[in-house]
Protein backbone atom coordinates (compact mmCIF):
# COMPACT_ATOMS: atom_id res chain seq x y z
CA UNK A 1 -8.18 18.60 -9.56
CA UNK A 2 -11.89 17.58 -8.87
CA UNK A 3 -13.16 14.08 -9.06
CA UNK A 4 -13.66 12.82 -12.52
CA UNK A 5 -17.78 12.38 -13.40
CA UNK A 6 -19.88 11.08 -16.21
CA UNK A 7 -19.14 14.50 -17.78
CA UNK A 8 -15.62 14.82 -19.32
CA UNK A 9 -13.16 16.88 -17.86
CA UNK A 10 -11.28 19.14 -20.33
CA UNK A 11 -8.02 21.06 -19.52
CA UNK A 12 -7.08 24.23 -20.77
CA UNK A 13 -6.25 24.71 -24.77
CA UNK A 14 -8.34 21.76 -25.84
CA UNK A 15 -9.89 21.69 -29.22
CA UNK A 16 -11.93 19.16 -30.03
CA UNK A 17 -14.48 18.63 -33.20
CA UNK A 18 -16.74 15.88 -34.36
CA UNK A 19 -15.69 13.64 -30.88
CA UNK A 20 -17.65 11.76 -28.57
CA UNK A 21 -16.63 11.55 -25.21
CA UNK A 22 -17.56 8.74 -22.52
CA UNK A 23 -17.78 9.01 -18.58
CA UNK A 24 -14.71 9.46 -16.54
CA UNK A 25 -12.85 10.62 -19.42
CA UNK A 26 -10.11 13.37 -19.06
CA UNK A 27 -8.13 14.73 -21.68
CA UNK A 28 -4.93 16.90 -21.05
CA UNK A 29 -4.13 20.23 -21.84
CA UNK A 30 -3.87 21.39 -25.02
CA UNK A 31 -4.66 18.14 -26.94
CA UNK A 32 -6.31 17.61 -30.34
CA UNK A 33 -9.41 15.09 -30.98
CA UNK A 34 -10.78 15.33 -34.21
CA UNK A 35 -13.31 12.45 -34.96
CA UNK A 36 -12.68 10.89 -32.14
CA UNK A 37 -14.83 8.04 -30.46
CA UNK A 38 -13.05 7.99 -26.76
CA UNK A 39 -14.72 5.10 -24.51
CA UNK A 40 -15.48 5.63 -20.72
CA UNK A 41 -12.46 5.94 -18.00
CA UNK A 42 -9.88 6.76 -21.07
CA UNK A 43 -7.88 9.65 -21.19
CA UNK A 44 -5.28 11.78 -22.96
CA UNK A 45 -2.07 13.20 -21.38
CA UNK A 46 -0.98 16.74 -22.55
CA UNK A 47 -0.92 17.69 -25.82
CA UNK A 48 -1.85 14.49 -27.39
CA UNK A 49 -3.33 14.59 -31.27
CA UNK A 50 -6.23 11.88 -32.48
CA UNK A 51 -7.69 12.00 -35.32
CA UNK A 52 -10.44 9.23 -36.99
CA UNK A 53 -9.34 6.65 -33.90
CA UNK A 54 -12.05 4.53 -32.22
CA UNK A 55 -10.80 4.17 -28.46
CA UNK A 56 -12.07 1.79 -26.34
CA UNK A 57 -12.63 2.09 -22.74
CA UNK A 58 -9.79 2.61 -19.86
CA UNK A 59 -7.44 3.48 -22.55
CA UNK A 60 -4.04 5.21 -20.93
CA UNK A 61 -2.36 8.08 -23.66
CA UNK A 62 0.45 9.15 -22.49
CA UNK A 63 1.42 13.01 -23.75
CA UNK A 64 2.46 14.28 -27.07
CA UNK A 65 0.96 11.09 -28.56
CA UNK A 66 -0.09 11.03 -32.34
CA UNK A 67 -2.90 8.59 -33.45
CA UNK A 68 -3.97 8.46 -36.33
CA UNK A 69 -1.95 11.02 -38.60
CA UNK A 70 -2.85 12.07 -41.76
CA UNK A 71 -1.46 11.68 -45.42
CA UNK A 72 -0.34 14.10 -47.99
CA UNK A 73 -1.23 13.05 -51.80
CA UNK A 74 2.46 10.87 -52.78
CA UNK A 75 1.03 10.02 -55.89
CA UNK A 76 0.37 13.32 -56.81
CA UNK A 77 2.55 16.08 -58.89
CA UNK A 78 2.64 17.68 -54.77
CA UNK A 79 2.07 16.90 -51.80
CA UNK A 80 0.98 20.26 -50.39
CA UNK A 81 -2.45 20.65 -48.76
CA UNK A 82 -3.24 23.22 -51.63
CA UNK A 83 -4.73 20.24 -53.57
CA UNK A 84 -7.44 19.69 -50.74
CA UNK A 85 -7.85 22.65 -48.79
CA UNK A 86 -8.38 24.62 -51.90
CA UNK A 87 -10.29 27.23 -50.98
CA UNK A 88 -7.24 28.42 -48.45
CA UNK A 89 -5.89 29.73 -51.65
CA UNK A 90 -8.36 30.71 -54.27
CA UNK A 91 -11.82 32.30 -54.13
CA UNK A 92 -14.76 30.12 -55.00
CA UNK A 93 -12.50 27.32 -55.01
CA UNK A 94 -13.69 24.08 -52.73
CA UNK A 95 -12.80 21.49 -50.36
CA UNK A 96 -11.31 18.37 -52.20
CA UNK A 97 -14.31 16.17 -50.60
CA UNK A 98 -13.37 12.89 -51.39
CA UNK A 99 -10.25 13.41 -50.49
CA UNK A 100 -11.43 14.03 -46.76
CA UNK A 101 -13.57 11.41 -47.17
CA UNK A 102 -11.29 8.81 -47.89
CA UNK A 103 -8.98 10.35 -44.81
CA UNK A 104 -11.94 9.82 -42.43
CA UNK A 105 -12.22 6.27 -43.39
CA UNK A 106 -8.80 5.10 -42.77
CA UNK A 107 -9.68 5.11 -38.73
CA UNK A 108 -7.72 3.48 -36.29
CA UNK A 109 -8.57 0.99 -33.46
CA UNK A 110 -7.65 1.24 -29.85
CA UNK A 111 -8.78 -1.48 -27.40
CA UNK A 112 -9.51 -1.68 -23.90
CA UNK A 113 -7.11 -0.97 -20.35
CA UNK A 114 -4.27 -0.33 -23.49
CA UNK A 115 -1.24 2.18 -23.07
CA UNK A 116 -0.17 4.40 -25.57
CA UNK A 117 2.95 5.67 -24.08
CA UNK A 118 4.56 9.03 -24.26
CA UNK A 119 5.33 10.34 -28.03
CA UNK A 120 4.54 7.11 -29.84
CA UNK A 121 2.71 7.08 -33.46
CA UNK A 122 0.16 5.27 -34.31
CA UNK A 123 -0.85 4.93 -38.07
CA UNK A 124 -3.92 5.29 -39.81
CA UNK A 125 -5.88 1.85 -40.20
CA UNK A 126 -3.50 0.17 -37.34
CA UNK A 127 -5.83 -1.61 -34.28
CA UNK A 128 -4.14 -1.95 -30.85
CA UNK A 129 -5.65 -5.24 -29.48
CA UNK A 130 -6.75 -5.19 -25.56
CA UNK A 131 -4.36 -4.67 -22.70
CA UNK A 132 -1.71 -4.03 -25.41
CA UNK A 133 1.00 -1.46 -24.63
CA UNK A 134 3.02 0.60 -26.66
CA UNK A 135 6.34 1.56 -25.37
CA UNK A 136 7.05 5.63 -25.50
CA UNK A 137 8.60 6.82 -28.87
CA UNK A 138 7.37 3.69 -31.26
CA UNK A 139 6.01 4.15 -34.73
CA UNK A 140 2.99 1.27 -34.93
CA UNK A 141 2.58 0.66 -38.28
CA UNK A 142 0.98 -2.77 -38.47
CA UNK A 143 -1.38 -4.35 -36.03
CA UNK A 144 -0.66 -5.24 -32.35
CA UNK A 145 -2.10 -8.34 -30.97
CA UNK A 146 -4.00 -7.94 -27.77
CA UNK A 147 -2.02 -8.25 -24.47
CA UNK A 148 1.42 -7.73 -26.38
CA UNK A 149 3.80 -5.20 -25.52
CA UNK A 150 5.67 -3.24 -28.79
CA UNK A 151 8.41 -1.13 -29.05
CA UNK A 152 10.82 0.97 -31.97
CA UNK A 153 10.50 2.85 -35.07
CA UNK A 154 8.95 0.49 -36.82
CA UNK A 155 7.36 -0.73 -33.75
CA UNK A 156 7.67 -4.69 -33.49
CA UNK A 157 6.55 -7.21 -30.22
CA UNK A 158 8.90 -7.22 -27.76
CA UNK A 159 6.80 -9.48 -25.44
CA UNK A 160 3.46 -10.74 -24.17
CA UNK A 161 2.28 -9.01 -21.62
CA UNK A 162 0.28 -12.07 -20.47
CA UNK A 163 0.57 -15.63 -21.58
CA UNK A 164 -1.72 -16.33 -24.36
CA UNK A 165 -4.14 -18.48 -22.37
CA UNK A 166 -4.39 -15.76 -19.46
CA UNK A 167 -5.23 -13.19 -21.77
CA UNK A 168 -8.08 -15.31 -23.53
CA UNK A 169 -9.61 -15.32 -20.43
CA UNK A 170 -8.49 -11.65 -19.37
CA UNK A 171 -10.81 -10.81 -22.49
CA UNK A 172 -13.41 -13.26 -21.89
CA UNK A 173 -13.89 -11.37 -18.15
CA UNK A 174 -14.00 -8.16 -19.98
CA UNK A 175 -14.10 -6.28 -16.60
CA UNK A 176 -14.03 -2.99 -18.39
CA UNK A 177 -17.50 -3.21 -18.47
CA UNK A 178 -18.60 -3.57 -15.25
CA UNK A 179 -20.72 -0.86 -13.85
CA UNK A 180 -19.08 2.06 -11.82
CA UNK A 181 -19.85 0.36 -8.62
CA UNK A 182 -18.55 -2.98 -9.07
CA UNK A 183 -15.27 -1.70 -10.28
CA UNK A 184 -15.24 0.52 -6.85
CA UNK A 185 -16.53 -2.52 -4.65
CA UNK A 186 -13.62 -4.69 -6.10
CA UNK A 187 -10.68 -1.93 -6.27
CA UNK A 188 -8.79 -3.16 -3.22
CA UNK A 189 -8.64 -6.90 -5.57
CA UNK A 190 -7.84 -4.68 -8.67
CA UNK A 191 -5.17 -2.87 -6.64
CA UNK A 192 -3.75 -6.16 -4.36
CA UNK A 193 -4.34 -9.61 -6.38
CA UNK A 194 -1.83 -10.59 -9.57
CA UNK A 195 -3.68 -10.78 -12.64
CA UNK A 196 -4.20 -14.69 -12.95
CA UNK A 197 -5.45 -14.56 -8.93
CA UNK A 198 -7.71 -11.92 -10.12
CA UNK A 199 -9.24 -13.98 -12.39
CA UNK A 200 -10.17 -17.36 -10.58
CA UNK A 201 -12.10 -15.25 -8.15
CA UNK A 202 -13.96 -13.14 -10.61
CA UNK A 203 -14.45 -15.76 -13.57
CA UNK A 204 -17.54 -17.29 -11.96
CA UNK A 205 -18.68 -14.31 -10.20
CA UNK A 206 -21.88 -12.00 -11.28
CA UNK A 207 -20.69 -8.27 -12.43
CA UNK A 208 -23.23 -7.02 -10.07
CA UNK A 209 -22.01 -5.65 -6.64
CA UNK A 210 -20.46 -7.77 -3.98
């Protein structure tokens, strides 16, 4: 595979619409983005489906994860897609607009350096705080708190990832926005140096390179 760039590198059987990708982003074969906002370094594994999600940057999506599914009409006589998608089925018969509309605006949030692991859900209107993960096969249906690790069907906290105080200052650093060559200059202290040592030699420092 060739090094990732500022351009995004697509696998085979992608289809994407109405998505804006950022640098070093990859997404995995055969996955769906449909108004998608996908920050820099974040990528999809295979076969992954987003749709109206705001992702923030260094985001890890594990494959055949769903974020962001839609709704059929419940309060409706049926719930079949021949109430909106009309014109599927009739001649000179339209889109249900607001409908759609009202779909686009329930987005979802995903934060920064988060995992989505493999075949988890996340609902419509849910936000995944930063450094949050989300163990393989959950349903999120409410919001996660950032730094917090869920799991299950509904998906509930299992634990912190880091200690309250050590992610206030985790998000204070905000390291995912460094430039390109700061996060290479420091990747052997990314790589080596627990999180909390990490952060008493970067706290004070400039994000410019060493």
């Amino acid at each position: 595979m060739p090094r990732l760039g500022p351009d995004p590198f697509l696998h085979p059987d992608c289809e994407i619409a109405a998505t804006e990708l950022g640098a070093y982003v990859e997404i995995g074969r055969g996955s769906r983005l449909y108004r998608v906002e996908l920050g820099d370094y974040s990528y999809c594994d295979r076969y992954a489906d987003l749709a109206n999600v705001t992702v923030g940057k260094f985001a890890n999506i594990a494959s055949f994860t769903r974020i962001g599914p839609t709704d059929h009409p419940m309060g409706n006589a049926s719930l079949h897609h021949f109430l909106y998608r009309s014109e599927d089925y009739w001649e000179g018969t339209g889109r249900d607009e607001d409908f759609f509309a009202a779909r686009h605006a329930r987005r979802a949030c995903i934060g920064h350096d988060t995992w989505i692991g493999h075949g988890a859900v996340v609902r419509p209107e849910v936000t995944i705080g930063h450094g949050a993960v989300v163990a393989s096969s959950a349903v999120v249906t409410k919001d996660v708190a950032p730094y917090t690790i869920v799991a299950g069907v509904p998906a509930q906290p299992l634990r912190a990832r880091f200690a309250p105080d050590l992610a206030e200052r985790m998000m204070a650093l905000a390291w995912w926005d460094w430039p390109h060559e700061v996060l290479h200059a420091r990747l052997a202290d990314f790589r080596a140096m627990p999180a909390e040592e990490f952060l008493e030699k970067y706290e004070t420092a400039s994000a410019e390179p060493a």
